[in-house]
PDB file of N, CA and C in Angstrom:
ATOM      1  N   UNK A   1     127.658  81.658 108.652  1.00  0.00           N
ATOM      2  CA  UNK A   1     126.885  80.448 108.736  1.00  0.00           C
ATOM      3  C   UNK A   1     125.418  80.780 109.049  1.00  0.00           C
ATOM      4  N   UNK A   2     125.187  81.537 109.929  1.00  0.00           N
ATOM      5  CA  UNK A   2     123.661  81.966 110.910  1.00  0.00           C
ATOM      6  C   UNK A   2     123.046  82.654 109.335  1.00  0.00           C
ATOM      7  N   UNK A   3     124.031  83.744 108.257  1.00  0.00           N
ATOM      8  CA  UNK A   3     123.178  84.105 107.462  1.00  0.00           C
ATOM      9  C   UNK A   3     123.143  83.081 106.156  1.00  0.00           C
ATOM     10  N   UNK A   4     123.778  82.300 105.821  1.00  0.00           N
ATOM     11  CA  UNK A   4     123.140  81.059 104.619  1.00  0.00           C
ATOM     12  C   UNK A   4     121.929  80.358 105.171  1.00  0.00           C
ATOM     13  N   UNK A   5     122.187  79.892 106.598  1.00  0.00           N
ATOM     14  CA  UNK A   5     120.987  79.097 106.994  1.00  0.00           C
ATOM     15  C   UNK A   5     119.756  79.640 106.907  1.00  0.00           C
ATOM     16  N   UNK A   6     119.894  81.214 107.470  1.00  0.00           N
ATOM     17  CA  UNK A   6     118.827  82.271 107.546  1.00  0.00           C
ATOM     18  C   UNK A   6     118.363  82.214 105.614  1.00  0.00           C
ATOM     19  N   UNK A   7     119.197  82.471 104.793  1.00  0.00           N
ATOM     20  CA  UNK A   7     118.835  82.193 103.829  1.00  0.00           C
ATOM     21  C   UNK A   7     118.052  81.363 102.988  1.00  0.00           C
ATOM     22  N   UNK A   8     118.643  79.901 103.383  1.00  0.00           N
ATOM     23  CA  UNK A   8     118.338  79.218 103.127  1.00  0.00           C
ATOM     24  C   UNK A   8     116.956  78.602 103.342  1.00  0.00           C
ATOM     25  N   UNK A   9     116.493  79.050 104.090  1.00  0.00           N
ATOM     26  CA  UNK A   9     115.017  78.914 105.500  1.00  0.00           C
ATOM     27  C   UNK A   9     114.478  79.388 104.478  1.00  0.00           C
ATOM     28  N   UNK A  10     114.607  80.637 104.119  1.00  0.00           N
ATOM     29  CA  UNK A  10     113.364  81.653 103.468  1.00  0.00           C
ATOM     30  C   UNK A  10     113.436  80.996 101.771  1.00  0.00           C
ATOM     31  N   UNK A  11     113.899  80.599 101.055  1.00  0.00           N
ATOM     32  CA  UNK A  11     114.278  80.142  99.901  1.00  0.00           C
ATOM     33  C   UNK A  11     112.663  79.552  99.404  1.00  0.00           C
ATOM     34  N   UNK A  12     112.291  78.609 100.128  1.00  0.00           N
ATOM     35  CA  UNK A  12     110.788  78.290  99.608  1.00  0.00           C
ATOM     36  C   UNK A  12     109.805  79.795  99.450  1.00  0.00           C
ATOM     37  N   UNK A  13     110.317  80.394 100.096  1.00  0.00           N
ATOM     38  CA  UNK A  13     109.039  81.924  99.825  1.00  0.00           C
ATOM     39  C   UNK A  13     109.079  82.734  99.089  1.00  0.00           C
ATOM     40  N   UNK A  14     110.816  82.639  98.573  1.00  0.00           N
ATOM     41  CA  UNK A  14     110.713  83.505  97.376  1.00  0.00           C
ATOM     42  C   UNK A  14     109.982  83.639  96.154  1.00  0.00           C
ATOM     43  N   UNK A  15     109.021  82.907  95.702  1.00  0.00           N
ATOM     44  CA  UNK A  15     108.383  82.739  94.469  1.00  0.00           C
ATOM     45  C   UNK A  15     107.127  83.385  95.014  1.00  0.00           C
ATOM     46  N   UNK A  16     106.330  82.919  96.182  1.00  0.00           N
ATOM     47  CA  UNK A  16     104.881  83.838  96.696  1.00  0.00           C
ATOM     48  C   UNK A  16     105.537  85.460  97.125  1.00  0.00           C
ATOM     49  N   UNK A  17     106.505  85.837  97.397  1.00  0.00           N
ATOM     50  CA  UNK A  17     107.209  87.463  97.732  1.00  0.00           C
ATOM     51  C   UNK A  17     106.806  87.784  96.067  1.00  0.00           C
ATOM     52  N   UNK A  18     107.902  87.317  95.598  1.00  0.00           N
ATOM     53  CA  UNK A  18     108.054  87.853  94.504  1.00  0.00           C
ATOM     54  C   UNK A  18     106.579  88.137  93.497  1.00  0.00           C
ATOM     55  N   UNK A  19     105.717  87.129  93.689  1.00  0.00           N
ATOM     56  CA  UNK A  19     104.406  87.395  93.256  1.00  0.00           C
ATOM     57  C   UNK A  19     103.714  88.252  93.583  1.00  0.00           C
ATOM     58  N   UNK A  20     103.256  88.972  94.893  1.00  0.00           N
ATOM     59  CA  UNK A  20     103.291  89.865  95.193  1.00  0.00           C
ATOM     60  C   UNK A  20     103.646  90.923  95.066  1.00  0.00           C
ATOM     61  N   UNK A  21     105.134  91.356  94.980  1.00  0.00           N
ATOM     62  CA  UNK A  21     106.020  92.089  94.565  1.00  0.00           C
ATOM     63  C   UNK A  21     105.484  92.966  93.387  1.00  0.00           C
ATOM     64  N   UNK A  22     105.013  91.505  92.180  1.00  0.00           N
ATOM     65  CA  UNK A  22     104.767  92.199  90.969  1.00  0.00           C
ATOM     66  C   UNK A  22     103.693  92.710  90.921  1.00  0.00           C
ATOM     67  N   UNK A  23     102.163  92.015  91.898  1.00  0.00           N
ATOM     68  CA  UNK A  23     100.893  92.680  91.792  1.00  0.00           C
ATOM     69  C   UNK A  23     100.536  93.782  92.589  1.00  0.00           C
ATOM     70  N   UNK A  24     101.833  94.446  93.369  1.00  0.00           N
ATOM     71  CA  UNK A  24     101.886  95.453  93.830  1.00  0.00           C
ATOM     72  C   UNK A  24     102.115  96.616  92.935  1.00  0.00           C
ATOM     73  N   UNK A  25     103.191  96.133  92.209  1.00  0.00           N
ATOM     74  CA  UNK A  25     103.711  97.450  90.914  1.00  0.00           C
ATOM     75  C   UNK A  25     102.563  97.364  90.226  1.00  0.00           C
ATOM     76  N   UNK A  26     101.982  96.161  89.922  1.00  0.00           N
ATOM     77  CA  UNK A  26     100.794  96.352  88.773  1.00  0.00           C
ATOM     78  C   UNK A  26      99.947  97.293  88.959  1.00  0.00           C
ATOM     79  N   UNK A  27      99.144  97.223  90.472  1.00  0.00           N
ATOM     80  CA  UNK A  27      98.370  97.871  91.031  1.00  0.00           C
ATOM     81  C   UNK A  27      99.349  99.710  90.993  1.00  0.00           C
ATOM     82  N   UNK A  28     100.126  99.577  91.531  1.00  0.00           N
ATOM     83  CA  UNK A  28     101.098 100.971  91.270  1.00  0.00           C
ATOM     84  C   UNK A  28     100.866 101.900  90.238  1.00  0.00           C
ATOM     85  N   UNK A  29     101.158 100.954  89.129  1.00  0.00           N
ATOM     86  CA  UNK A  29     100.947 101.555  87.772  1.00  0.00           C
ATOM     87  C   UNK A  29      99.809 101.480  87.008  1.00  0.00           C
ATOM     88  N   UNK A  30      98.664 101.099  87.922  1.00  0.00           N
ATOM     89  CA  UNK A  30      97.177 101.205  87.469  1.00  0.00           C
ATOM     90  C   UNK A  30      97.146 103.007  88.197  1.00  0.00           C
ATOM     91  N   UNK A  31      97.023 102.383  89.446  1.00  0.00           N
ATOM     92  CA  UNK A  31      96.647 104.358  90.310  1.00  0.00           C
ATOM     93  C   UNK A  31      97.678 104.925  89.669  1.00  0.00           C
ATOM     94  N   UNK A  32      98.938 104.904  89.446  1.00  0.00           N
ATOM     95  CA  UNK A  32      99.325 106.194  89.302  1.00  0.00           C
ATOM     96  C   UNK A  32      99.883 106.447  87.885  1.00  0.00           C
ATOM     97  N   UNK A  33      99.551 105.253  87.198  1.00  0.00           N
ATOM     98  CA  UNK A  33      99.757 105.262  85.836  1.00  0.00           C
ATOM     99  C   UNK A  33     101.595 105.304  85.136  1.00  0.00           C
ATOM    100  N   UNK A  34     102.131 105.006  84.005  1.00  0.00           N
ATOM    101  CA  UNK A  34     103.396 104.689  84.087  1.00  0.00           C
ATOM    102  C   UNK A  34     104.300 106.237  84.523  1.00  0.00           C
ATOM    103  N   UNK A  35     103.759 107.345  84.051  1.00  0.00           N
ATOM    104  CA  UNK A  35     104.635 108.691  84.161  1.00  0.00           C
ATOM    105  C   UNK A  35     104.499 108.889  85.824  1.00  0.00           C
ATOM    106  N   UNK A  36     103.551 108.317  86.532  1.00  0.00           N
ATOM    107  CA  UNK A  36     103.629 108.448  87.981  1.00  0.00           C
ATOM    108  C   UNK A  36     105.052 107.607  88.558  1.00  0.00           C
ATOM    109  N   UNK A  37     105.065 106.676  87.613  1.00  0.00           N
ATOM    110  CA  UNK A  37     105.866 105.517  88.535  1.00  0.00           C
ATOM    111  C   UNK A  37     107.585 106.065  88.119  1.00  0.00           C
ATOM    112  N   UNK A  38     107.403 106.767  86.984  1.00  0.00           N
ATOM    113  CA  UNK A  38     108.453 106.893  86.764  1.00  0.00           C
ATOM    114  C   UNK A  38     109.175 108.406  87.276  1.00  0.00           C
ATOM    115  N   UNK A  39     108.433 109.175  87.227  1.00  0.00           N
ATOM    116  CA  UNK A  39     108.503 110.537  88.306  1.00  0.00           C
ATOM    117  C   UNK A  39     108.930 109.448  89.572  1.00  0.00           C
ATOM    118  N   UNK A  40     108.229 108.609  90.373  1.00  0.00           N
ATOM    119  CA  UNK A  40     108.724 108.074  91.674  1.00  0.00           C
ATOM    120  C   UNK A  40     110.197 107.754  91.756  1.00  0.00           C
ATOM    121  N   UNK A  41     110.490 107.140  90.453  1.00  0.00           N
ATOM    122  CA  UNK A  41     111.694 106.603  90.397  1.00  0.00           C
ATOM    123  C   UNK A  41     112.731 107.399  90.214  1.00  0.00           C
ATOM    124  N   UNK A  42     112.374 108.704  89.880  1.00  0.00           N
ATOM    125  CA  UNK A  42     113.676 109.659  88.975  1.00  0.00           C
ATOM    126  C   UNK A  42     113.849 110.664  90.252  1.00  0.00           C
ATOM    127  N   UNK A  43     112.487 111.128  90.967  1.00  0.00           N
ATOM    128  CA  UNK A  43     112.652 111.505  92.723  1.00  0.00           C
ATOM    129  C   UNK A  43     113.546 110.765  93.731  1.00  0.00           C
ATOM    130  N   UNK A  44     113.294 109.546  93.066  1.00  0.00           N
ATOM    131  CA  UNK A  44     114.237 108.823  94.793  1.00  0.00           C
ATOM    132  C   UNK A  44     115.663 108.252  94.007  1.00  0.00           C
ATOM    133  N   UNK A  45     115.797 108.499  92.853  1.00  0.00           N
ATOM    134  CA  UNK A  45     117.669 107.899  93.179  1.00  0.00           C
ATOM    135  C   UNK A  45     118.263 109.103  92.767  1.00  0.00           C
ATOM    136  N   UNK A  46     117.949 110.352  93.898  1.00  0.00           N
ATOM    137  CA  UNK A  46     119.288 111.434  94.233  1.00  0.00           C
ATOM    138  C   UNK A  46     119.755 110.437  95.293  1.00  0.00           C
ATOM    139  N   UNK A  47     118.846 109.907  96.227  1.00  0.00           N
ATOM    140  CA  UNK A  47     119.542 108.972  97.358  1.00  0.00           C
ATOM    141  C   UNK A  47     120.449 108.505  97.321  1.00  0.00           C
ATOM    142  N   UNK A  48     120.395 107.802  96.215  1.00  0.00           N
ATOM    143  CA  UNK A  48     121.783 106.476  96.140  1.00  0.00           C
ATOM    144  C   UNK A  48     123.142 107.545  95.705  1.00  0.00           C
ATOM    145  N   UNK A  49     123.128 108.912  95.289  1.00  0.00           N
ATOM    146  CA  UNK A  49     124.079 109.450  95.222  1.00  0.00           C
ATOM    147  C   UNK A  49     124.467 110.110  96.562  1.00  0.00           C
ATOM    148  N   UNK A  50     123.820 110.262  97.374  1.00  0.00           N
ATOM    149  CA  UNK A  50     123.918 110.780  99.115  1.00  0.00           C
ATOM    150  C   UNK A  50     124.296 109.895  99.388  1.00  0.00           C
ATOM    151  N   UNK A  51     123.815 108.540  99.750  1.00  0.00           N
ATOM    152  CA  UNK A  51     124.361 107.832 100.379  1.00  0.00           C
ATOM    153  C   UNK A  51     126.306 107.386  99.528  1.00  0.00           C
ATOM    154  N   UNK A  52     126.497 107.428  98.199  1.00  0.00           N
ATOM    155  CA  UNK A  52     127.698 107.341  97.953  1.00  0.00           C
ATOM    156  C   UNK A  52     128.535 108.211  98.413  1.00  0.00           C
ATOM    157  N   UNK A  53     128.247 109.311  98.464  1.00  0.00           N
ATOM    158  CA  UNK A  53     128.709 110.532  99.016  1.00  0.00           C
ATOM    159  C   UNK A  53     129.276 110.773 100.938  1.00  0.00           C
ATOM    160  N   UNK A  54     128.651 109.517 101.543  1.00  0.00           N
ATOM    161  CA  UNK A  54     128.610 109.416 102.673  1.00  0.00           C
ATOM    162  C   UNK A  54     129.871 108.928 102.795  1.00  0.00           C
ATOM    163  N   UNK A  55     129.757 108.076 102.068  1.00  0.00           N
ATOM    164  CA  UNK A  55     130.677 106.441 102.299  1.00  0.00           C
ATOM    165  C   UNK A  55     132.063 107.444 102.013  1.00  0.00           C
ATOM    166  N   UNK A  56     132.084 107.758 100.809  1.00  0.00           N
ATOM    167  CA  UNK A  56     133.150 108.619 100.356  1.00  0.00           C
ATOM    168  C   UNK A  56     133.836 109.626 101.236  1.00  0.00           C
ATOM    169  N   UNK A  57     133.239 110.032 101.981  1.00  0.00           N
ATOM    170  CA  UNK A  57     133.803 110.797 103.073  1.00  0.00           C
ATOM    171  C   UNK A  57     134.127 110.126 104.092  1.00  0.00           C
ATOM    172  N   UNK A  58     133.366 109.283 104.725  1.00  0.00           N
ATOM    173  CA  UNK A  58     133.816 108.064 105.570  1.00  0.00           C
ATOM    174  C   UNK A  58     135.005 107.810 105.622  1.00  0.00           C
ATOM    175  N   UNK A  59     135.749 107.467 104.132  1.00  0.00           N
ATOM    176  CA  UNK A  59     136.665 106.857 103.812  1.00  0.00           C
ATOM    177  C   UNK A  59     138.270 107.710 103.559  1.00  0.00           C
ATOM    178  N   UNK A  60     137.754 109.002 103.602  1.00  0.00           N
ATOM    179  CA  UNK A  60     138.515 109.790 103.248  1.00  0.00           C
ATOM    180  C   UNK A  60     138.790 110.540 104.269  1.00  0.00           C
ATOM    181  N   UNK A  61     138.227 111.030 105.491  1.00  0.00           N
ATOM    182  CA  UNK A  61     138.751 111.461 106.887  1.00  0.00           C
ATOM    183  C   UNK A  61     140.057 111.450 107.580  1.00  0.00           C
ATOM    184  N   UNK A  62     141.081 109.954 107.299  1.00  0.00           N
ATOM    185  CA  UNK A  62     142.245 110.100 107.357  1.00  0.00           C
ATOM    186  C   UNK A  62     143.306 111.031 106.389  1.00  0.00           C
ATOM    187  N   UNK A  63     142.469 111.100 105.043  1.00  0.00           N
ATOM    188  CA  UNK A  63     143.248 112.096 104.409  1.00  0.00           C
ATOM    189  C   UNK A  63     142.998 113.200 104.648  1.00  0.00           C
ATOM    190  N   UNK A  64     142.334 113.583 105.716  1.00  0.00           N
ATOM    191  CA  UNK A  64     141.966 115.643 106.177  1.00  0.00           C
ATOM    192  C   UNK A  64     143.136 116.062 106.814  1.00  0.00           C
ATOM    193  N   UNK A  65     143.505 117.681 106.792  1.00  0.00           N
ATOM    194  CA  UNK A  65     144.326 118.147 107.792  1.00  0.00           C
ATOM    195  C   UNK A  65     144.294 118.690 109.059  1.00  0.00           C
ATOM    196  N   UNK A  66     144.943 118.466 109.841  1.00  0.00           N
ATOM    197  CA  UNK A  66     145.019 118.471 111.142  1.00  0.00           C
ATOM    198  C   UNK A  66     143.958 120.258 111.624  1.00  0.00           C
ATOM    199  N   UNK A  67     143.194 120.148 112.334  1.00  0.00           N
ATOM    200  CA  UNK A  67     142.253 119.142 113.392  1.00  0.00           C
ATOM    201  C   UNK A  67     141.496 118.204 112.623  1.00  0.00           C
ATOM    202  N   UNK A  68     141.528 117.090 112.535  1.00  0.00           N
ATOM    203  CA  UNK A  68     140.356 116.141 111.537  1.00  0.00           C
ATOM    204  C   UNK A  68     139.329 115.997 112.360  1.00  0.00           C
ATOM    205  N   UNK A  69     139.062 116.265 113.681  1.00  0.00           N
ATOM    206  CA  UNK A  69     138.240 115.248 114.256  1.00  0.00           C
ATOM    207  C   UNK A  69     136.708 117.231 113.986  1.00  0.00           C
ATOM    208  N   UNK A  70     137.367 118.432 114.334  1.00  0.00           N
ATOM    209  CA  UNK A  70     136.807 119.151 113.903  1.00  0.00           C
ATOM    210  C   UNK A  70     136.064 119.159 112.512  1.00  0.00           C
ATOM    211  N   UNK A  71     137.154 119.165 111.633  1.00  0.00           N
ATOM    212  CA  UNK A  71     136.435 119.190 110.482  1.00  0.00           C
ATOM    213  C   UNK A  71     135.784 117.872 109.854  1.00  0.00           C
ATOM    214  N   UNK A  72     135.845 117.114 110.422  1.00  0.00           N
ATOM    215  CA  UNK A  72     134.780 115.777 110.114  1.00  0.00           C
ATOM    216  C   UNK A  72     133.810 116.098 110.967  1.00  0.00           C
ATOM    217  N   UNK A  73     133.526 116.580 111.862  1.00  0.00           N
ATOM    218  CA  UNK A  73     132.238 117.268 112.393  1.00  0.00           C
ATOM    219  C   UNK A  73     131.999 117.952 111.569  1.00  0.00           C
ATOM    220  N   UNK A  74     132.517 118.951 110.540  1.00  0.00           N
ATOM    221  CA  UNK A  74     131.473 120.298 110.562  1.00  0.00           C
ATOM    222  C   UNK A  74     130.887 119.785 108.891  1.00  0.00           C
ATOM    223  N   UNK A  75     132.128 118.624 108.289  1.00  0.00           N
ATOM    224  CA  UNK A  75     131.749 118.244 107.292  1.00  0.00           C
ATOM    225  C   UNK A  75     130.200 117.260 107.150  1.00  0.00           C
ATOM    226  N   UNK A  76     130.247 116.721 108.412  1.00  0.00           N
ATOM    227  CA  UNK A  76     129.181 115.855 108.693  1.00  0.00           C
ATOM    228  C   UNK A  76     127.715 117.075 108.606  1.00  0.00           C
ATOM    229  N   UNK A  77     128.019 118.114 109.147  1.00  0.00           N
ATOM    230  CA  UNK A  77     126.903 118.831 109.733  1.00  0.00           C
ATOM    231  C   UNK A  77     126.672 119.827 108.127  1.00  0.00           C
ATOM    232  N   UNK A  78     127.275 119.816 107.552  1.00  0.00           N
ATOM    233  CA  UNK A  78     126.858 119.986 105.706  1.00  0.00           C
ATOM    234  C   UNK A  78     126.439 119.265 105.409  1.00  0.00           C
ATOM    235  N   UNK A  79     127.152 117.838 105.150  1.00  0.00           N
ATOM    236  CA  UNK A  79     126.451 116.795 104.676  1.00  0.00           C
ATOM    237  C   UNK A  79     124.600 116.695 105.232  1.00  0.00           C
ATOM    238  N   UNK A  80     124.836 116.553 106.719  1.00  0.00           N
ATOM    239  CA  UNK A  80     123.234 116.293 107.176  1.00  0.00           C
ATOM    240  C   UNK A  80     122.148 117.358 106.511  1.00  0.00           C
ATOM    241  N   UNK A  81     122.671 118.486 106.939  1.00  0.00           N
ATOM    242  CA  UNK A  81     121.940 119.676 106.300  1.00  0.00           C
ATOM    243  C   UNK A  81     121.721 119.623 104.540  1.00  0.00           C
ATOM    244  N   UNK A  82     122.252 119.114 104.112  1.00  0.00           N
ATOM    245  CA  UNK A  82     121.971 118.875 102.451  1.00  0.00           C
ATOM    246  C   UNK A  82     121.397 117.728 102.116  1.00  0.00           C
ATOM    247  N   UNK A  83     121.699 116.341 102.860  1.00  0.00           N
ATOM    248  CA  UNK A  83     120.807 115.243 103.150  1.00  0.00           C
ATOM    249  C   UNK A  83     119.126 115.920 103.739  1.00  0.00           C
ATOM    250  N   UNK A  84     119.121 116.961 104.598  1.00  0.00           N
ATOM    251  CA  UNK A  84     117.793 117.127 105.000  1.00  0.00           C
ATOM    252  C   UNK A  84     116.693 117.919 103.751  1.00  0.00           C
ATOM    253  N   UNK A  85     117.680 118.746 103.371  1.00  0.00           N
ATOM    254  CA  UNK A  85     117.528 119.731 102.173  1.00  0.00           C
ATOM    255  C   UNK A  85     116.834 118.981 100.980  1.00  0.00           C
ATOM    256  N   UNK A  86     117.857 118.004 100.072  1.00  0.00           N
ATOM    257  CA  UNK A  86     116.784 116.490  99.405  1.00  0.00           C
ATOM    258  C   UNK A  86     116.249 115.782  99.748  1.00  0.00           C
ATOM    259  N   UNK A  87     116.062 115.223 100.775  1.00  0.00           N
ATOM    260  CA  UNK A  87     114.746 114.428 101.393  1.00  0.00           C
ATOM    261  C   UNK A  87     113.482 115.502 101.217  1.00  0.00           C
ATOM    262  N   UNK A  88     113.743 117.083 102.062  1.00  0.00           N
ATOM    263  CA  UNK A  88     112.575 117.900 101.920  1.00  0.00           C
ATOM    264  C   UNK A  88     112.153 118.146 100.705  1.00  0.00           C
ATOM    265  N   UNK A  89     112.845 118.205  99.762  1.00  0.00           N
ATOM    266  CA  UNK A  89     112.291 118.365  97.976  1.00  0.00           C
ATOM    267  C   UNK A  89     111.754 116.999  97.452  1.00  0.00           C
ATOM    268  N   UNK A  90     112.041 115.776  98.134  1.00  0.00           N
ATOM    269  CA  UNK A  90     111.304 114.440  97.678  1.00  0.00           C
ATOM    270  C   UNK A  90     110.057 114.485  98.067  1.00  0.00           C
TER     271      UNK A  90
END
């Protein structure tokens, strides 16, 4: 309920956001021109495959073998370290 209402509140602003929104990219793709914007874009969605990758393990921890609570630590501490590893190459 608290988030439709919350929704609902902001509903008149979406049209001035969104205007914005676009004279921001415009401006974007003036400085950095379209091969800038698109290098930006092809850099940042390794993310969305890290973050799937998260979830996926998340979910899969009950299927590890016994010690799990070990090896969901050490799996975590790969994961972070390779999460730190692509962020540093972005």
């Amino acid at each position: 309920m608290r988030i439709t209402g919350t929704l609902l509140a902001h509903v008149p602003d979406v049209p001035r956001v969104a205007a914005g929104g676009t004279q921001g990219i415009q401006g974007s793709a003036h400085s950095l021109g379209v091969a800038g914007l698109l290098l930006l874009v092809v850099s940042a969605s390794p993310g969305g495959g890290t973050d799937t990758g998260i979830e996926a393990f998340s979910n899969g921890v009950p299927l590890m073998r016994e010690p799990r609570v070990a090896r969901a630590k050490r799996t975590v501490v790969y994961m972070a370290c390779s999460l730190a590893f692509t962020a540093a190459g972005l």
